[in-house]
PDB file of N, CA and C in Angstrom:
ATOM      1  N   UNK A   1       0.838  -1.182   0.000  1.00  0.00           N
ATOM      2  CA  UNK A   1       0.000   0.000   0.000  1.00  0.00           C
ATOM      3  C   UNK A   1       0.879   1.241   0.000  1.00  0.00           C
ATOM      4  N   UNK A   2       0.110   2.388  -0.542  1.00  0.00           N
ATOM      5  CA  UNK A   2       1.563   3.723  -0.605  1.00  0.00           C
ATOM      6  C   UNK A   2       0.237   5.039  -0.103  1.00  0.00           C
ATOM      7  N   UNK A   3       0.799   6.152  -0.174  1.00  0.00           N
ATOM      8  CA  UNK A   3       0.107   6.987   0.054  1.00  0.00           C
ATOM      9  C   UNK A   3      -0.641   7.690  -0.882  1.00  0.00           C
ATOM     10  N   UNK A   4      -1.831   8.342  -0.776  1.00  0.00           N
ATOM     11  CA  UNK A   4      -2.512   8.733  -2.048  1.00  0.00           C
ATOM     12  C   UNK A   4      -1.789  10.020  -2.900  1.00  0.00           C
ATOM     13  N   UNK A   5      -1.162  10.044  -3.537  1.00  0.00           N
ATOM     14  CA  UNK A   5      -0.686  10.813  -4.507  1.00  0.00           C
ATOM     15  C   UNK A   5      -1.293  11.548  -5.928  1.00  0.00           C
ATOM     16  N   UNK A   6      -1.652  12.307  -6.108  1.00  0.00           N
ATOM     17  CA  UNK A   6      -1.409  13.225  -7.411  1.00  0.00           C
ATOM     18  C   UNK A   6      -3.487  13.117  -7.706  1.00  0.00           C
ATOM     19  N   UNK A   7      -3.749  12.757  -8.633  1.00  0.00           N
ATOM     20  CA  UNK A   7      -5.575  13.351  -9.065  1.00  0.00           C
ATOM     21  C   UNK A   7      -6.410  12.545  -9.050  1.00  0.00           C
ATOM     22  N   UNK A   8      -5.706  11.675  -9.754  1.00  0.00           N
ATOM     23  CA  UNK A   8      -6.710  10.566 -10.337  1.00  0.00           C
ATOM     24  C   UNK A   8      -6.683   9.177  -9.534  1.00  0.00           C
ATOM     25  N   UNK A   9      -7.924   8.635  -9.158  1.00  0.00           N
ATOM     26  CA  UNK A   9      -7.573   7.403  -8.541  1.00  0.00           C
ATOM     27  C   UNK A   9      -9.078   6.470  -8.738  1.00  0.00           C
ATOM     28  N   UNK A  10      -8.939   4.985  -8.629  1.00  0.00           N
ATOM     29  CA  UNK A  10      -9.597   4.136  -9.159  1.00  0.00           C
ATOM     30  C   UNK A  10     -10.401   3.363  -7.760  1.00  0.00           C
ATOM     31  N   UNK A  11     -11.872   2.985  -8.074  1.00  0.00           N
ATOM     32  CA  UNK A  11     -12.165   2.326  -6.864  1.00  0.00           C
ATOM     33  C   UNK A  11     -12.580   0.790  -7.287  1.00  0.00           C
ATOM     34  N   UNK A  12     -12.149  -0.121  -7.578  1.00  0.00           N
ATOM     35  CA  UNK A  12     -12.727  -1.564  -8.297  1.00  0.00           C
ATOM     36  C   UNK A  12     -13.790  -1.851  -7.043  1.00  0.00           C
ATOM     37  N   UNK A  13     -14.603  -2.587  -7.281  1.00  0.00           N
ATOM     38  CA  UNK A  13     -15.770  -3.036  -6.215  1.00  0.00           C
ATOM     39  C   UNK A  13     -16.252  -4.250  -7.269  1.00  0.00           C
ATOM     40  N   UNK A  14     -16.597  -5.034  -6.080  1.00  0.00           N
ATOM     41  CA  UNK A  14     -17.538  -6.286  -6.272  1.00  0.00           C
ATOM     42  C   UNK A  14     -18.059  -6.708  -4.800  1.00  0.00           C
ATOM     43  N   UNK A  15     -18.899  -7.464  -4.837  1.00  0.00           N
ATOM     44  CA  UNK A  15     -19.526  -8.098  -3.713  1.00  0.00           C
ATOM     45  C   UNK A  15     -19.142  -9.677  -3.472  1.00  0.00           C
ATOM     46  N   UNK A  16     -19.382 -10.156  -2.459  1.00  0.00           N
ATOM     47  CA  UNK A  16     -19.336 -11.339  -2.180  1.00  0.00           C
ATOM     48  C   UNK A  16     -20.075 -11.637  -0.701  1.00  0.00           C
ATOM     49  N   UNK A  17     -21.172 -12.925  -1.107  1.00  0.00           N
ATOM     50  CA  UNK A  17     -21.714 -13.170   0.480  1.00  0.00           C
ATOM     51  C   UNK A  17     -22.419 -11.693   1.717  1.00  0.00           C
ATOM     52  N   UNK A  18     -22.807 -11.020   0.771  1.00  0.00           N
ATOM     53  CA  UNK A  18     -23.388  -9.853   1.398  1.00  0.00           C
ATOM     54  C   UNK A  18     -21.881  -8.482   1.661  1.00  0.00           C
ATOM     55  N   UNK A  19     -21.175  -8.947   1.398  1.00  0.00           N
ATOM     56  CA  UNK A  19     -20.324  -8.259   1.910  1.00  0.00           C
ATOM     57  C   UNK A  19     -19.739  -6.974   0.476  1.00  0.00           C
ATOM     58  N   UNK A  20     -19.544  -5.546   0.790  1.00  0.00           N
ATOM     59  CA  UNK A  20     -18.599  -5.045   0.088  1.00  0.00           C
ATOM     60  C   UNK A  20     -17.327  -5.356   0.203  1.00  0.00           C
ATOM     61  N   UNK A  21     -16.592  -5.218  -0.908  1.00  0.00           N
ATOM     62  CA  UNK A  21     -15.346  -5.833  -0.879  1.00  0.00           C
ATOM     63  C   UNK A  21     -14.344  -4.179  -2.520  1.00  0.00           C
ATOM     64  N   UNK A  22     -13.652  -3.766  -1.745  1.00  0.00           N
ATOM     65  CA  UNK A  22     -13.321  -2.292  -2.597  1.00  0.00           C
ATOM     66  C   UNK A  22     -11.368  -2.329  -2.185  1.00  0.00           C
ATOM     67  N   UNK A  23     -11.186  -2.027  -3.759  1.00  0.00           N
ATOM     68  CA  UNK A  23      -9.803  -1.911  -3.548  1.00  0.00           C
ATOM     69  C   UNK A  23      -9.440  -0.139  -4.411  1.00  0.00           C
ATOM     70  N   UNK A  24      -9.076   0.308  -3.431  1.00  0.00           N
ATOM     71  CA  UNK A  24      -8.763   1.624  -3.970  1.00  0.00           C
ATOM     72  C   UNK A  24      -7.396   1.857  -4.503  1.00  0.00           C
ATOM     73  N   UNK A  25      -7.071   1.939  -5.723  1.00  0.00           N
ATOM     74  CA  UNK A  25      -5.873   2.403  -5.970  1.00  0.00           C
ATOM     75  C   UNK A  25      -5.556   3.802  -7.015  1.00  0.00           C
ATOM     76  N   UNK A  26      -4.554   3.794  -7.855  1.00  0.00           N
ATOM     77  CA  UNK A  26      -4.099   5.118  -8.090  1.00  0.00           C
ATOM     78  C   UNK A  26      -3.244   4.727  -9.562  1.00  0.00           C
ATOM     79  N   UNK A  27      -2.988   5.408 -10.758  1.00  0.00           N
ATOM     80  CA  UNK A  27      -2.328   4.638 -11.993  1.00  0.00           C
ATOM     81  C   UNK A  27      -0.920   5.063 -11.202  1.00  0.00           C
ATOM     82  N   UNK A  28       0.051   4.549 -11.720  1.00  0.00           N
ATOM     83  CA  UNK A  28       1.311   4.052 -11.895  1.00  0.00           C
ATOM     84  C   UNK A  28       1.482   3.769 -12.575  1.00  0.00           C
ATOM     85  N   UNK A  29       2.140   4.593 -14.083  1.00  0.00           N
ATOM     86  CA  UNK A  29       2.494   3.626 -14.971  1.00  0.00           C
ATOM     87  C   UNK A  29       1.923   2.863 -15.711  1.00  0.00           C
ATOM     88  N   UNK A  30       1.970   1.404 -16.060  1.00  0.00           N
ATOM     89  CA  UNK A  30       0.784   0.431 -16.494  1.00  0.00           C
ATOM     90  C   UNK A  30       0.403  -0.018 -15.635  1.00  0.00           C
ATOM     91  N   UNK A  31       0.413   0.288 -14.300  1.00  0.00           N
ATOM     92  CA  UNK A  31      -0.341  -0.437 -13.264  1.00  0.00           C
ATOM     93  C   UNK A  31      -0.755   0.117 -12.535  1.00  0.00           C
ATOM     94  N   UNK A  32      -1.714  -0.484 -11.336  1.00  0.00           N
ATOM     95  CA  UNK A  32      -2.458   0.396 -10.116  1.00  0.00           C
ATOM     96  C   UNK A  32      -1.530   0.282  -9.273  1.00  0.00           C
ATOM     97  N   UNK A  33      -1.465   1.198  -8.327  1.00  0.00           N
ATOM     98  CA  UNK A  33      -0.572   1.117  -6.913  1.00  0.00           C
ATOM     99  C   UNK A  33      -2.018   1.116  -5.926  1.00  0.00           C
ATOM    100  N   UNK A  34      -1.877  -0.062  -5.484  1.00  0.00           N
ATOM    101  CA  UNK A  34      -3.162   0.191  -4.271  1.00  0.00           C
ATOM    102  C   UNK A  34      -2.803   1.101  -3.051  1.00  0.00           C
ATOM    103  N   UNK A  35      -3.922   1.295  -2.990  1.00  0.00           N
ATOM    104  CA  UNK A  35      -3.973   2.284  -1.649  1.00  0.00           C
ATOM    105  C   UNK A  35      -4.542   2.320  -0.572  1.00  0.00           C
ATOM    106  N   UNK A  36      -5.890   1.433  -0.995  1.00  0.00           N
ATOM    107  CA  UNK A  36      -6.183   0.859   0.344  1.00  0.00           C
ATOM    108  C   UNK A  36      -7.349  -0.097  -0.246  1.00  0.00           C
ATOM    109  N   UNK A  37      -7.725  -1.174   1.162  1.00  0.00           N
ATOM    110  CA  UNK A  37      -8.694  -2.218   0.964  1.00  0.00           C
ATOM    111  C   UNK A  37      -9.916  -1.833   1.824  1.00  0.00           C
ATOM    112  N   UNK A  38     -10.899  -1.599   1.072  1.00  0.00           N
ATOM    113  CA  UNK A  38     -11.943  -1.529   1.942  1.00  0.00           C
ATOM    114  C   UNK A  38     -13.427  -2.596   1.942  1.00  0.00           C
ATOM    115  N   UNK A  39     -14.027  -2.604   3.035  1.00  0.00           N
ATOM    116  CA  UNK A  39     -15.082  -3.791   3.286  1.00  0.00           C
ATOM    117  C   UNK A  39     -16.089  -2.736   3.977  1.00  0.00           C
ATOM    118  N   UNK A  40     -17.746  -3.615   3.800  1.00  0.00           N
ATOM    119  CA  UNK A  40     -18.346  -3.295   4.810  1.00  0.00           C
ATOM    120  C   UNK A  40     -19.564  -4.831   4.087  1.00  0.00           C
ATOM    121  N   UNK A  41     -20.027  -4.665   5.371  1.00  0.00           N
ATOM    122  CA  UNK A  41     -21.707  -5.615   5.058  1.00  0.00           C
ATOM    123  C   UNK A  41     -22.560  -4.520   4.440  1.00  0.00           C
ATOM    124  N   UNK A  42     -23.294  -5.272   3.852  1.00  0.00           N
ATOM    125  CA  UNK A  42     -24.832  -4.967   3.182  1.00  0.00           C
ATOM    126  C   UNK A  42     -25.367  -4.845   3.881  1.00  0.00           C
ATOM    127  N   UNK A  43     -26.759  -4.461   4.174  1.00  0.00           N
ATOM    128  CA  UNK A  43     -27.832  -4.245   5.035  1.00  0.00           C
ATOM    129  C   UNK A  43     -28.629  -5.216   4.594  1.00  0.00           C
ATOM    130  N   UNK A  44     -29.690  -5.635   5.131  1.00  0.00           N
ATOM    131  CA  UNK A  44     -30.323  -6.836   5.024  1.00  0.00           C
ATOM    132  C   UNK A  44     -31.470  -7.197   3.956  1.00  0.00           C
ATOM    133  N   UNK A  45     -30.987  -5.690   3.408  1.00  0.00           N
ATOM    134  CA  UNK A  45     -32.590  -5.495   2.684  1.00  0.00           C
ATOM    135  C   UNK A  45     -31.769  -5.745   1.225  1.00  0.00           C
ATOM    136  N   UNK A  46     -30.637  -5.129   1.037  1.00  0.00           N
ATOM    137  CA  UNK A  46     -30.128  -5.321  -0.691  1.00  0.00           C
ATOM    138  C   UNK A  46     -29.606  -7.112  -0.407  1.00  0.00           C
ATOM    139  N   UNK A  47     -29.398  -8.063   0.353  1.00  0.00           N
ATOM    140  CA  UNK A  47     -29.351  -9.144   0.997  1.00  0.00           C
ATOM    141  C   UNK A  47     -30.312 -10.019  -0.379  1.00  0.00           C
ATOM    142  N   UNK A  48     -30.937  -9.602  -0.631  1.00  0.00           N
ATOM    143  CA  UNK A  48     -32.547 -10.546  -1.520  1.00  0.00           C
ATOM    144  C   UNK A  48     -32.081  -9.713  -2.406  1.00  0.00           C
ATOM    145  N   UNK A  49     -31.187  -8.718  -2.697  1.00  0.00           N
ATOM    146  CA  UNK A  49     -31.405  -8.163  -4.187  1.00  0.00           C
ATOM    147  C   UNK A  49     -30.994  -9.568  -5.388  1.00  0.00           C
ATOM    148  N   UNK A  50     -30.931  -9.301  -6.704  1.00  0.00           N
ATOM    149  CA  UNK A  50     -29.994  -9.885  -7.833  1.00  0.00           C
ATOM    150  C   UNK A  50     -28.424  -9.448  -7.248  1.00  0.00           C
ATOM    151  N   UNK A  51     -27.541 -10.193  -7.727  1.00  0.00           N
ATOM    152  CA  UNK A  51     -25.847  -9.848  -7.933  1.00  0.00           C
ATOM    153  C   UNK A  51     -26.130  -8.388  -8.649  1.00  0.00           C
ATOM    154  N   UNK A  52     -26.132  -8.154  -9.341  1.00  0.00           N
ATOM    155  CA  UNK A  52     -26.043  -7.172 -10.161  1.00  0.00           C
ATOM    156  C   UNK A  52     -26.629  -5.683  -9.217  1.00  0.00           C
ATOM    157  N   UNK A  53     -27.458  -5.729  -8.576  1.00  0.00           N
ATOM    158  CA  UNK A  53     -28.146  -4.982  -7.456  1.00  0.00           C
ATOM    159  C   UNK A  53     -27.391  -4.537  -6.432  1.00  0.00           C
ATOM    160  N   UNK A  54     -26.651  -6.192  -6.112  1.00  0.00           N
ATOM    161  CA  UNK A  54     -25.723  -5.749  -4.897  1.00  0.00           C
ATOM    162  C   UNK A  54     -24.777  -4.941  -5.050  1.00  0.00           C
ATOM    163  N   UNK A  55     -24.008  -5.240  -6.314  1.00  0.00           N
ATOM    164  CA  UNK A  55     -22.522  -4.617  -6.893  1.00  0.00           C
ATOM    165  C   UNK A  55     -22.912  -3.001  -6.856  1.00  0.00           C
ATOM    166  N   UNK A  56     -24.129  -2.604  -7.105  1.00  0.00           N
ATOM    167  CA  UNK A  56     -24.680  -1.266  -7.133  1.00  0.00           C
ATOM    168  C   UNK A  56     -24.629  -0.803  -5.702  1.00  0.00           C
ATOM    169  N   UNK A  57     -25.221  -1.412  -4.658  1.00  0.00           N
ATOM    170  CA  UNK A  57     -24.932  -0.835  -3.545  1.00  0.00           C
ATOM    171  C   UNK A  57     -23.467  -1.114  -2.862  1.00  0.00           C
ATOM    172  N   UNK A  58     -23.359  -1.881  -3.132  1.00  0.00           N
ATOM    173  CA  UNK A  58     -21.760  -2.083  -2.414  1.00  0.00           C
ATOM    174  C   UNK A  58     -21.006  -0.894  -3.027  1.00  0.00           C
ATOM    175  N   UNK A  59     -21.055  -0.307  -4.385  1.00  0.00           N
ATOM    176  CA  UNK A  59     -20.433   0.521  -4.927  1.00  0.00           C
ATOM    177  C   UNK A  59     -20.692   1.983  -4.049  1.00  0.00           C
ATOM    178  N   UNK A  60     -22.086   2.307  -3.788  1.00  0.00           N
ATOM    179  CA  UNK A  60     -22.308   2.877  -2.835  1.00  0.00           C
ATOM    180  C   UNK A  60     -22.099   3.186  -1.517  1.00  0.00           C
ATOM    181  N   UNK A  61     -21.743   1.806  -0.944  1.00  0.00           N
ATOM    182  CA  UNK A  61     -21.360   1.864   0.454  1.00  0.00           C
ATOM    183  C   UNK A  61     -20.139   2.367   0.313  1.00  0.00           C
ATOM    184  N   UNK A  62     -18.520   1.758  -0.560  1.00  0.00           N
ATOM    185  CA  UNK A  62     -17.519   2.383  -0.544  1.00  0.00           C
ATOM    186  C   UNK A  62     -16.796   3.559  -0.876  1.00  0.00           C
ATOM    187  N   UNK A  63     -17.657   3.924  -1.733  1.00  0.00           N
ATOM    188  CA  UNK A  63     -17.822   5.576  -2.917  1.00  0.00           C
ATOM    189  C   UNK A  63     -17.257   6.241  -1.598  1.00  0.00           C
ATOM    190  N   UNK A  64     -18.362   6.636  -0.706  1.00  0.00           N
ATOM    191  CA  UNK A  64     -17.864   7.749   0.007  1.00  0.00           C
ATOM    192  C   UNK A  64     -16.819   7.551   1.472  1.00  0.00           C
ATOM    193  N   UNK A  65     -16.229   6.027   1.727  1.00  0.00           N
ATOM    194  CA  UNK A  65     -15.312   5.636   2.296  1.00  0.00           C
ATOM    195  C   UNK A  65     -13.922   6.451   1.540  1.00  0.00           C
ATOM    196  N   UNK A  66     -14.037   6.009   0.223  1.00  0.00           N
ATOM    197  CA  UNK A  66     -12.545   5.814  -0.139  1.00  0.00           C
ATOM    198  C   UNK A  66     -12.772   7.462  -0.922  1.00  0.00           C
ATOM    199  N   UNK A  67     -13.908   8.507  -0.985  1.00  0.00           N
ATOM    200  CA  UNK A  67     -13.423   9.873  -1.141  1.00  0.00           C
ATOM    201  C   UNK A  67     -12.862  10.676   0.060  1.00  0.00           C
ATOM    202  N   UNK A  68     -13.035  10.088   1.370  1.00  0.00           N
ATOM    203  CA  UNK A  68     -12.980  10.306   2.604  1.00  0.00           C
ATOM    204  C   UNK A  68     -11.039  10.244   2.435  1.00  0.00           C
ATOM    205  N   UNK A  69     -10.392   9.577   1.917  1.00  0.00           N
ATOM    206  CA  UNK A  69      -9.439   8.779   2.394  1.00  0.00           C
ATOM    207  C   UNK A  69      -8.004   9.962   1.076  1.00  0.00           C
ATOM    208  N   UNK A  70      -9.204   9.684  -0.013  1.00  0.00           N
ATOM    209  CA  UNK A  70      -8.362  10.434  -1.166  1.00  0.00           C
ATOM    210  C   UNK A  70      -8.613  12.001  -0.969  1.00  0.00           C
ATOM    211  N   UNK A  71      -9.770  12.415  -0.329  1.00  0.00           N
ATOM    212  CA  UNK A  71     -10.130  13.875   0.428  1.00  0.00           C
ATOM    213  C   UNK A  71     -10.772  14.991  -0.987  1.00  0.00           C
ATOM    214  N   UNK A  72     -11.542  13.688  -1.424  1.00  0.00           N
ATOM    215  CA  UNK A  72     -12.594  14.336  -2.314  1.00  0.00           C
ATOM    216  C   UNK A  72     -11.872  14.754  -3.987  1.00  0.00           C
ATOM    217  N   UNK A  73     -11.061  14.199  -4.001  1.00  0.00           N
ATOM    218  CA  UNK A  73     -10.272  13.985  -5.760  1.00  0.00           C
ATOM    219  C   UNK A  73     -10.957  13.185  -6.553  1.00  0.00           C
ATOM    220  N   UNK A  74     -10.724  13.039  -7.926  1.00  0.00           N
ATOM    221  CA  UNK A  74     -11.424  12.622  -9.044  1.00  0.00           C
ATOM    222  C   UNK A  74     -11.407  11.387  -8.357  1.00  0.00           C
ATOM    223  N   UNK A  75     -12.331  10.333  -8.615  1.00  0.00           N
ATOM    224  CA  UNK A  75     -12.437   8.817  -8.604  1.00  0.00           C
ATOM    225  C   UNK A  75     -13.355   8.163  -9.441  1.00  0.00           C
ATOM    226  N   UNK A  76     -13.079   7.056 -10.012  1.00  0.00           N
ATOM    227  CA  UNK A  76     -13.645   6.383 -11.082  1.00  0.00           C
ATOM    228  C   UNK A  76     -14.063   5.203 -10.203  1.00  0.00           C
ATOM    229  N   UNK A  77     -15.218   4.825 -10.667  1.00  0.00           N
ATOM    230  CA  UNK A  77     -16.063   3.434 -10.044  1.00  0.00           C
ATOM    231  C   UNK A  77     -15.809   2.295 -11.183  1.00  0.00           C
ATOM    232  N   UNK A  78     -14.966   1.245 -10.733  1.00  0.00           N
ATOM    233  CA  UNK A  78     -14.764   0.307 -11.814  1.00  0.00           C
ATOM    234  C   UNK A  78     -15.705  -1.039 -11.521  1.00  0.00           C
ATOM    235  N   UNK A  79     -16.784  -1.423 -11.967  1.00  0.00           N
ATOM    236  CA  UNK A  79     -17.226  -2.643 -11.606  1.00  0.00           C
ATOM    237  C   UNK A  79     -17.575  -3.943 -11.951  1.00  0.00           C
ATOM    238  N   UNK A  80     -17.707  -4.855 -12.045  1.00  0.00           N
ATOM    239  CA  UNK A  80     -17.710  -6.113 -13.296  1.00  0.00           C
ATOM    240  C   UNK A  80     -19.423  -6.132 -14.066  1.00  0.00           C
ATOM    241  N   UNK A  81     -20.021  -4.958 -13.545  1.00  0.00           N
ATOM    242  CA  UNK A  81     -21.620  -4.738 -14.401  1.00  0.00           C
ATOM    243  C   UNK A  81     -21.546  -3.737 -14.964  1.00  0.00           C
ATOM    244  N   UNK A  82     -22.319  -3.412 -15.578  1.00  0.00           N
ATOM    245  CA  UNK A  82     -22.390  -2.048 -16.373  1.00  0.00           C
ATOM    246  C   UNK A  82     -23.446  -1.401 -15.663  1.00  0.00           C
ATOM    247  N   UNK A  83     -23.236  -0.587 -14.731  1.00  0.00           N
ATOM    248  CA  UNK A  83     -23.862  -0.135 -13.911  1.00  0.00           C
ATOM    249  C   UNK A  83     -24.662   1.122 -14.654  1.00  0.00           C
ATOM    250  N   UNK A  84     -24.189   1.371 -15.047  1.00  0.00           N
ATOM    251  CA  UNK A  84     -24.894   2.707 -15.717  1.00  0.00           C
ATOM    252  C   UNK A  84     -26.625   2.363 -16.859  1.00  0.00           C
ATOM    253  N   UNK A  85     -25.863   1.063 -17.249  1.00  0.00           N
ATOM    254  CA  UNK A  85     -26.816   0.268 -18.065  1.00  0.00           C
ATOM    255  C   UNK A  85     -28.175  -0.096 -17.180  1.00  0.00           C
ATOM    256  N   UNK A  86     -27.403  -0.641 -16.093  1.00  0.00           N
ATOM    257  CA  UNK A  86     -28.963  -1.120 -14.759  1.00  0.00           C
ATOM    258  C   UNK A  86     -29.669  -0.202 -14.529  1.00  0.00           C
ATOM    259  N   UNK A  87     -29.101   0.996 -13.867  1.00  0.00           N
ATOM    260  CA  UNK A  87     -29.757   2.229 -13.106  1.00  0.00           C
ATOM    261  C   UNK A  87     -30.791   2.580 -14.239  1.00  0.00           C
ATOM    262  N   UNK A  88     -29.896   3.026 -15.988  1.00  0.00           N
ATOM    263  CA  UNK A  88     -31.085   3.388 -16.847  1.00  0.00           C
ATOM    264  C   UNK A  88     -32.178   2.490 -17.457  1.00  0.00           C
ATOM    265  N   UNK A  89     -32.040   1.100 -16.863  1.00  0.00           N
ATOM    266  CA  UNK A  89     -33.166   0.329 -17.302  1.00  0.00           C
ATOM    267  C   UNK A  89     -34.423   0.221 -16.639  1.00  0.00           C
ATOM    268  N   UNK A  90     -35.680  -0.211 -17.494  1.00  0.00           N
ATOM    269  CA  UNK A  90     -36.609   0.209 -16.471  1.00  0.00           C
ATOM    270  C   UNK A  90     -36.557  -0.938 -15.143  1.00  0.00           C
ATOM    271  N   UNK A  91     -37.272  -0.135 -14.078  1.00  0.00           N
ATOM    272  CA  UNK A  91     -37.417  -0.923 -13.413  1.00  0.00           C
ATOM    273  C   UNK A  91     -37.415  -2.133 -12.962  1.00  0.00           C
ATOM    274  N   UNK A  92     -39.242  -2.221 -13.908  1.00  0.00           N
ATOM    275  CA  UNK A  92     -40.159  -3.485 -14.095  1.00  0.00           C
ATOM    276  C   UNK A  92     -39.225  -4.974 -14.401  1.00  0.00           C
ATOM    277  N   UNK A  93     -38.145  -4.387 -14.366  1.00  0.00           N
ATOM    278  CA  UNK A  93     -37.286  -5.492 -15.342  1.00  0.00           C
ATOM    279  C   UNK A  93     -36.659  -6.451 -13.907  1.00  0.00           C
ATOM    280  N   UNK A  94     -36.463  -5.841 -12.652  1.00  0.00           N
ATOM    281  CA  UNK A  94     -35.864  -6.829 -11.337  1.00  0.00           C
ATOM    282  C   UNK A  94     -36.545  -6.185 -10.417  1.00  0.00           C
ATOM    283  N   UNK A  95     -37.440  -5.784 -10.528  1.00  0.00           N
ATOM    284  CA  UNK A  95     -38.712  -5.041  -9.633  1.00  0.00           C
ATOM    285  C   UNK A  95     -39.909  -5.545 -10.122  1.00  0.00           C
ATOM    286  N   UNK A  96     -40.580  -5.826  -9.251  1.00  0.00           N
ATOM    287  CA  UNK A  96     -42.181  -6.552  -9.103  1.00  0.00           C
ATOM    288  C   UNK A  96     -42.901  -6.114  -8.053  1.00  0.00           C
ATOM    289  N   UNK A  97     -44.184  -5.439  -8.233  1.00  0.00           N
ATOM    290  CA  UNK A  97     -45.106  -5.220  -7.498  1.00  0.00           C
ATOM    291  C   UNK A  97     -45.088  -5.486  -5.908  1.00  0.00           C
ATOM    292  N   UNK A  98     -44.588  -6.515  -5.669  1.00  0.00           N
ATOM    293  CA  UNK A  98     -45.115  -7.278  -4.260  1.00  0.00           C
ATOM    294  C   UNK A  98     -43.151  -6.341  -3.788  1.00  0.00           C
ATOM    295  N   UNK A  99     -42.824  -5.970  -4.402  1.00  0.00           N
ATOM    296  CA  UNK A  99     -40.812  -5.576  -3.759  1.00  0.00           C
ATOM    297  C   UNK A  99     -41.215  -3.898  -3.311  1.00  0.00           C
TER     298      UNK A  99
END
């Protein structure tokens, strides 16, 4: 791990078993220099979401951990969904009446 340096920095996220799971790092070169590892649990309610649901909130839970840490500099959300794709789809599509 190194210290946060210079503008730009990267947050990868995925979930696992309810849990956020976030690795914050920074470019170097052709590579990331991590900077830090961050976790938290889900709440019980995104718990019953789809995978794809969770990765959305977990992205959420760490977003404002790891701007806390970089002290509000550019950060990019990297995630294995196309998150942008979910949020603009309708609803009706993993939402049902009785949710």
């Amino acid at each position: 791990l190194s210290l946060p340096t210079g503008s730009e920095f990267n947050l990868f996220v995925t979930e696992r078993k309810g849990v956020a799971l976030g690795v914050l790092t920074q470019p170097q070169g052709p590579h990331q220099q991590p900077i830090a590892y961050l976790s938290r649990e889900l709440d019980v309610v995104s718990h019953g979401w789809p995978h794809c649901l969770r990765v959305i909130g977990a992205a959420a839970l760490l977003a404002p951990e790891a701007l806390k840490i970089i002290n509000g500099r550019n950060l990019t959300v990297l995630t294995s969904h196309d998150v942008s794709g979910i949020l603009n789809s309708k609803v009706n599509i993993w939402m049902t009446d009785s949710r």
